[in-house]
C-alpha atoms as a PDB file:
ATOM      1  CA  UNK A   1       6.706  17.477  16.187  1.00  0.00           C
ATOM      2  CA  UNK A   2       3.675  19.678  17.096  1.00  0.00           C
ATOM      3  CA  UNK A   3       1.494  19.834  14.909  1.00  0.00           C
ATOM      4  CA  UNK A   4       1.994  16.647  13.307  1.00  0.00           C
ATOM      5  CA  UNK A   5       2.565  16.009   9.431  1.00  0.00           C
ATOM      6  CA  UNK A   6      -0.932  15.155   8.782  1.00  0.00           C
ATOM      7  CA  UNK A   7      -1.892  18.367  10.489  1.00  0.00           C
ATOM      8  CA  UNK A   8      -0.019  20.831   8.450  1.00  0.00           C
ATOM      9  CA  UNK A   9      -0.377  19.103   5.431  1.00  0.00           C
ATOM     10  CA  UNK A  10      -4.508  19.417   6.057  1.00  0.00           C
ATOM     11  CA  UNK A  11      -4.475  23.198   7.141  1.00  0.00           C
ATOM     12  CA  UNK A  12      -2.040  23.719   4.001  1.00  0.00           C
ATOM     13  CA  UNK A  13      -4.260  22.539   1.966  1.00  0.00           C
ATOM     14  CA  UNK A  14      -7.505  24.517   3.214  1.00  0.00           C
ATOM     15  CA  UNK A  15      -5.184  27.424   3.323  1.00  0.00           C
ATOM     16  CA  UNK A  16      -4.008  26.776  -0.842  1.00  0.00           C
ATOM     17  CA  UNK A  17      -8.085  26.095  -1.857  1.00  0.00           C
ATOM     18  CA  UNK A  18      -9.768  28.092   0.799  1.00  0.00           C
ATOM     19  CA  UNK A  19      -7.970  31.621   1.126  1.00  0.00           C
ATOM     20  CA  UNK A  20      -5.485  31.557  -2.217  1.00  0.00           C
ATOM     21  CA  UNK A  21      -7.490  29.790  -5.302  1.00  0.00           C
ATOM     22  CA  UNK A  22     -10.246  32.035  -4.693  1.00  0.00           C
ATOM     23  CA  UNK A  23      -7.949  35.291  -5.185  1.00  0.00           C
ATOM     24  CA  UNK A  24      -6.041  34.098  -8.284  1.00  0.00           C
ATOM     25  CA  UNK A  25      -7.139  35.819 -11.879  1.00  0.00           C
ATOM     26  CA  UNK A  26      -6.385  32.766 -14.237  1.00  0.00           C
ATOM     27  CA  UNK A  27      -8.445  29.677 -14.825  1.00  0.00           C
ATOM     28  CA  UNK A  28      -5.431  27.539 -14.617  1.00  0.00           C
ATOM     29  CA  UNK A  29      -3.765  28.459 -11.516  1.00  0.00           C
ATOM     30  CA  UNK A  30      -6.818  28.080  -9.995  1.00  0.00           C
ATOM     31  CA  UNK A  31      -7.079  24.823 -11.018  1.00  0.00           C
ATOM     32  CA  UNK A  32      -3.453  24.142 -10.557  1.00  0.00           C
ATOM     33  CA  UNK A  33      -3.972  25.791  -6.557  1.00  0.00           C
ATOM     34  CA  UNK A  34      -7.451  23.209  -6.253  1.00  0.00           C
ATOM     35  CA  UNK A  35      -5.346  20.218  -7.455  1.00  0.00           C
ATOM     36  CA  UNK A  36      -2.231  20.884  -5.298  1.00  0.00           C
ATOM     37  CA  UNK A  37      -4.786  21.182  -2.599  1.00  0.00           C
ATOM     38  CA  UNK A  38      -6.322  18.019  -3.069  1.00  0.00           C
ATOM     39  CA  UNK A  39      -3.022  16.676  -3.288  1.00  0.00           C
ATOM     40  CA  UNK A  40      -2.135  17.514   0.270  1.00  0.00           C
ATOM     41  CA  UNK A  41      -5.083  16.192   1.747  1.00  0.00           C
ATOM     42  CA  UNK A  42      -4.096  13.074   0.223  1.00  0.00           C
ATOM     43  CA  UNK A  43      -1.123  13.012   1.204  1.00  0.00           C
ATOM     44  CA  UNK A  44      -1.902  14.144   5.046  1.00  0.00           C
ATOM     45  CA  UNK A  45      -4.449  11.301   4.766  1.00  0.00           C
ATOM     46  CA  UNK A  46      -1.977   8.985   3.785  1.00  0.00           C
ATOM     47  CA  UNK A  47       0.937   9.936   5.640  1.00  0.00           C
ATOM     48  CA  UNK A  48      -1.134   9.133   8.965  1.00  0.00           C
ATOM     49  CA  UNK A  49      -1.685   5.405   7.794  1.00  0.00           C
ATOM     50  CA  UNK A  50       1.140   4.568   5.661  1.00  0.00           C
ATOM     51  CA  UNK A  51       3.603   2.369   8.006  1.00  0.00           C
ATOM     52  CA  UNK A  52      -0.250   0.420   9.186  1.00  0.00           C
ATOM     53  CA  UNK A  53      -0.799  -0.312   5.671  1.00  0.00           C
ATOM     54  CA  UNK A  54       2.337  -1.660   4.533  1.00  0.00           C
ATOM     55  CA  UNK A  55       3.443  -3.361   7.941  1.00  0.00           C
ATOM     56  CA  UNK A  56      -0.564  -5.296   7.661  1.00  0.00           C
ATOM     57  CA  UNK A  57       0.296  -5.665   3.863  1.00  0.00           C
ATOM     58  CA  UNK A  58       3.504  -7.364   4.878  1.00  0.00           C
ATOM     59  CA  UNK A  59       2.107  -9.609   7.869  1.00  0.00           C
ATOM     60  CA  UNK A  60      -1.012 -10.761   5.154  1.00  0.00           C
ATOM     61  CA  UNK A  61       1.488 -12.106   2.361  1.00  0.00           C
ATOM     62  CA  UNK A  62       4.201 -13.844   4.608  1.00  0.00           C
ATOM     63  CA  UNK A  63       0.970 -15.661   6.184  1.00  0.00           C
ATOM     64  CA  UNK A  64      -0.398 -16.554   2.679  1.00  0.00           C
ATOM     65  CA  UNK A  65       2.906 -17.806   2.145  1.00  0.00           C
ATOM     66  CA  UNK A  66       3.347 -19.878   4.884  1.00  0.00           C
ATOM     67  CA  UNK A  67      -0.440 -21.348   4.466  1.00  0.00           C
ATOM     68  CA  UNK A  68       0.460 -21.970   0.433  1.00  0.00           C
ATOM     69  CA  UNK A  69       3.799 -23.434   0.901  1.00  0.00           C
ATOM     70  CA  UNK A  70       2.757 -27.199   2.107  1.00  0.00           C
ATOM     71  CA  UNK A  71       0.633 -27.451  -1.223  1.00  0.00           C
ATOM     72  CA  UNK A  72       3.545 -25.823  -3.512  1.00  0.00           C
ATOM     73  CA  UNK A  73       5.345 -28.668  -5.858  1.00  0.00           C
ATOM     74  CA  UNK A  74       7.903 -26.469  -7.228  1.00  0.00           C
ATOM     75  CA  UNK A  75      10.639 -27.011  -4.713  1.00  0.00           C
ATOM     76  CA  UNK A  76      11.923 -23.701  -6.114  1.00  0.00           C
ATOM     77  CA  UNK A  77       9.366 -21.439  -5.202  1.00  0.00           C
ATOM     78  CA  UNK A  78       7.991 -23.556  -1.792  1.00  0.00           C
ATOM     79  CA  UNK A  79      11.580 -22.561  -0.650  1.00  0.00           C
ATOM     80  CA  UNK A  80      10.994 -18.805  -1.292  1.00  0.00           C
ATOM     81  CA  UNK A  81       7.223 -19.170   0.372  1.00  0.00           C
ATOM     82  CA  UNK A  82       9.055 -20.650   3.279  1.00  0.00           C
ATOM     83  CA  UNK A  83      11.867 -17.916   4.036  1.00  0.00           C
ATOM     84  CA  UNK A  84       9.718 -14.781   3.013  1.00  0.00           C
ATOM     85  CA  UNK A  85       6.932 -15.981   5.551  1.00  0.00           C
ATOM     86  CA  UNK A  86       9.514 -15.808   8.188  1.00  0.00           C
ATOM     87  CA  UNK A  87      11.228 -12.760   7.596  1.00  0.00           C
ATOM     88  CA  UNK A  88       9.988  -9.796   9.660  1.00  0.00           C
ATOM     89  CA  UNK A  89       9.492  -5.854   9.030  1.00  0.00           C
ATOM     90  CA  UNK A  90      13.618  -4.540  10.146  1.00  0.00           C
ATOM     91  CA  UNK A  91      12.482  -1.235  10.551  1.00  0.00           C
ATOM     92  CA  UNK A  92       8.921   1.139  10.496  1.00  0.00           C
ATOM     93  CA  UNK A  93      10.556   3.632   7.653  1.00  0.00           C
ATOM     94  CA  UNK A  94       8.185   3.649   4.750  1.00  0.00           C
ATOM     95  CA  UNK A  95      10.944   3.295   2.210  1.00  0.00           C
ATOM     96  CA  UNK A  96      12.133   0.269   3.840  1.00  0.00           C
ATOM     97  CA  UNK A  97       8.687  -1.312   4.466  1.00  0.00           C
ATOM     98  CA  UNK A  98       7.753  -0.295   0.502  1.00  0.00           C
ATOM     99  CA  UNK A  99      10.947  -2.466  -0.387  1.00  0.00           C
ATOM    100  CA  UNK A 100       9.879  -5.146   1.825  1.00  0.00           C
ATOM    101  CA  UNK A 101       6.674  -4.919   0.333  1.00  0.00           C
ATOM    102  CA  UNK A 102       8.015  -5.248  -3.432  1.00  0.00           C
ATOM    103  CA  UNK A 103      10.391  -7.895  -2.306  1.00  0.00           C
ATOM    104  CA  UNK A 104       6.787  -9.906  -0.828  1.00  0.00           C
ATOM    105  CA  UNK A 105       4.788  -8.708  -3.930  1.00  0.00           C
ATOM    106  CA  UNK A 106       7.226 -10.111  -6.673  1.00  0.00           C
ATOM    107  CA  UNK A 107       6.912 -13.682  -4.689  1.00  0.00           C
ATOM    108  CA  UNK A 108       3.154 -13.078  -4.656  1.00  0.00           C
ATOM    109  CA  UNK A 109       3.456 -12.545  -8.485  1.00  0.00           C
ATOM    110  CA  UNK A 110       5.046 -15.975  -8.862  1.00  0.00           C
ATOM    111  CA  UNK A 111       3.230 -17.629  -6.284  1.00  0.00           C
ATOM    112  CA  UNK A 112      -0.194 -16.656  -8.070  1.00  0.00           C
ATOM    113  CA  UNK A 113       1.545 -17.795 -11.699  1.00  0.00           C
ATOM    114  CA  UNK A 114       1.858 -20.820 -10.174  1.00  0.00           C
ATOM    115  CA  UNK A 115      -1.361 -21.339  -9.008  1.00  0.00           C
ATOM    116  CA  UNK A 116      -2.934 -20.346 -12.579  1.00  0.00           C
ATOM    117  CA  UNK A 117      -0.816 -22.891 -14.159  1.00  0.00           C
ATOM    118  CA  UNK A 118      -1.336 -25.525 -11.935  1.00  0.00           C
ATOM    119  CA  UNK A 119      -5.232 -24.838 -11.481  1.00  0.00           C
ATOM    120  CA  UNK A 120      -5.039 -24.637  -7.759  1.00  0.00           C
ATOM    121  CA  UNK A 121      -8.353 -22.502  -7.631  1.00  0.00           C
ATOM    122  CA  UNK A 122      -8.310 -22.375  -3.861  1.00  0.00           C
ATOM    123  CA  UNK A 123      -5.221 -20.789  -3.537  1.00  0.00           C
ATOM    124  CA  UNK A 124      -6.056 -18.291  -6.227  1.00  0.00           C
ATOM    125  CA  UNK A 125      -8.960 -17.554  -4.084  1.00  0.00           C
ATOM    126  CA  UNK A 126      -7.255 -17.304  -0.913  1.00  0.00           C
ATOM    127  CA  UNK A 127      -4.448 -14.974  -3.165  1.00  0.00           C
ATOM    128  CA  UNK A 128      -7.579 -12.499  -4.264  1.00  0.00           C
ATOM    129  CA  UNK A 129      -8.658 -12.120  -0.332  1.00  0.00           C
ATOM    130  CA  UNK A 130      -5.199 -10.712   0.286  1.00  0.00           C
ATOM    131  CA  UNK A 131      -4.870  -8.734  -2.775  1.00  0.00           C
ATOM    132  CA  UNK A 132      -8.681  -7.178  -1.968  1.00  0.00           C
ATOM    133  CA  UNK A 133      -7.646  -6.488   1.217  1.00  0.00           C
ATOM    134  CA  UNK A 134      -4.758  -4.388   0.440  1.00  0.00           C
ATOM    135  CA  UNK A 135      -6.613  -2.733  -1.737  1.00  0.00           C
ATOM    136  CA  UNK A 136      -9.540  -1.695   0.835  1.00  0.00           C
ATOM    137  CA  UNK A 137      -6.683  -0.433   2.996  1.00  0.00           C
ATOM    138  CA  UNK A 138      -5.033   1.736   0.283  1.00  0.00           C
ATOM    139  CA  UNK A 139      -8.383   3.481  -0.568  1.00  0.00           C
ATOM    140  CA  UNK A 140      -8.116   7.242  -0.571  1.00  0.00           C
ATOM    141  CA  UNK A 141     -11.182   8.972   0.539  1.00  0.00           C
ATOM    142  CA  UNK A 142     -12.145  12.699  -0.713  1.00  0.00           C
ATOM    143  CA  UNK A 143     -14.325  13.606   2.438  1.00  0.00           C
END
């Protein structure tokens, strides 16, 4: 498609704050026209690295996984570390990478329970690089 998403998203949004808020009588739907604009350039920003964020989100867990799993008692859990490192992204679609990437995230959740309980600091540690890191990548930017 020519222009892409992120493209028309971005000019509707100038369009919406630039040209129509400026011509509207009432506080509010100015406001309302400025937010809805800032909206879309959110969303243009984020529909151009969505799939990169999740698929690296993804890859970063099932590694943690596989790198936690040797030092995980709980035969439970060290079994779950073990098959979620090895699965693999089935398909780009950002509603099936966002399941993917609950699916991961609810094993992170018990992986880093376990490691609170247990006092494994370094794995905490190694946890909070991958959790920072996902949140660098998610940052939306206003400029």
């Amino acid at each position: 498609m020519k222009p892409d998403v992120d493209q028309i998203l971005g000019l509707s949004a100038g369009q919406l704050m630039g040209a129509l808020a400026p011509h509207l009588s009432n506080i509010y739907e100015i406001g309302s026209a400025t937010t809805l604009g800032i909206i879309l350039m959110l969303s243009a920003q984020e529909y151009e690295r969505a799939a990169e964020i999740r698929a690296a989100e993804n890859a970063d867990m099932r590694e943690l996984f596989r790198e936690c799993a040797e030092r995980i008692e709980d035969s439970a859990l060290k079994a779950k570390l073990l098959k979620a490192g090895e699965t693999r992204d089935a398909s780009l679609r950002i509603s099936a990478l966002n399941a993917e990437n609950a699916a991961l995230r609810r094993i992170l959740i018990a992986l880093q329970v376990y490691c609170e309980d247990n006092r494994l600091g370094e794995l905490e540690r190694r946890i909070w690089t991958v959790l920072k890191a996902s949140a660098e990548r998610r940052l939306l930017k206003l400029a």
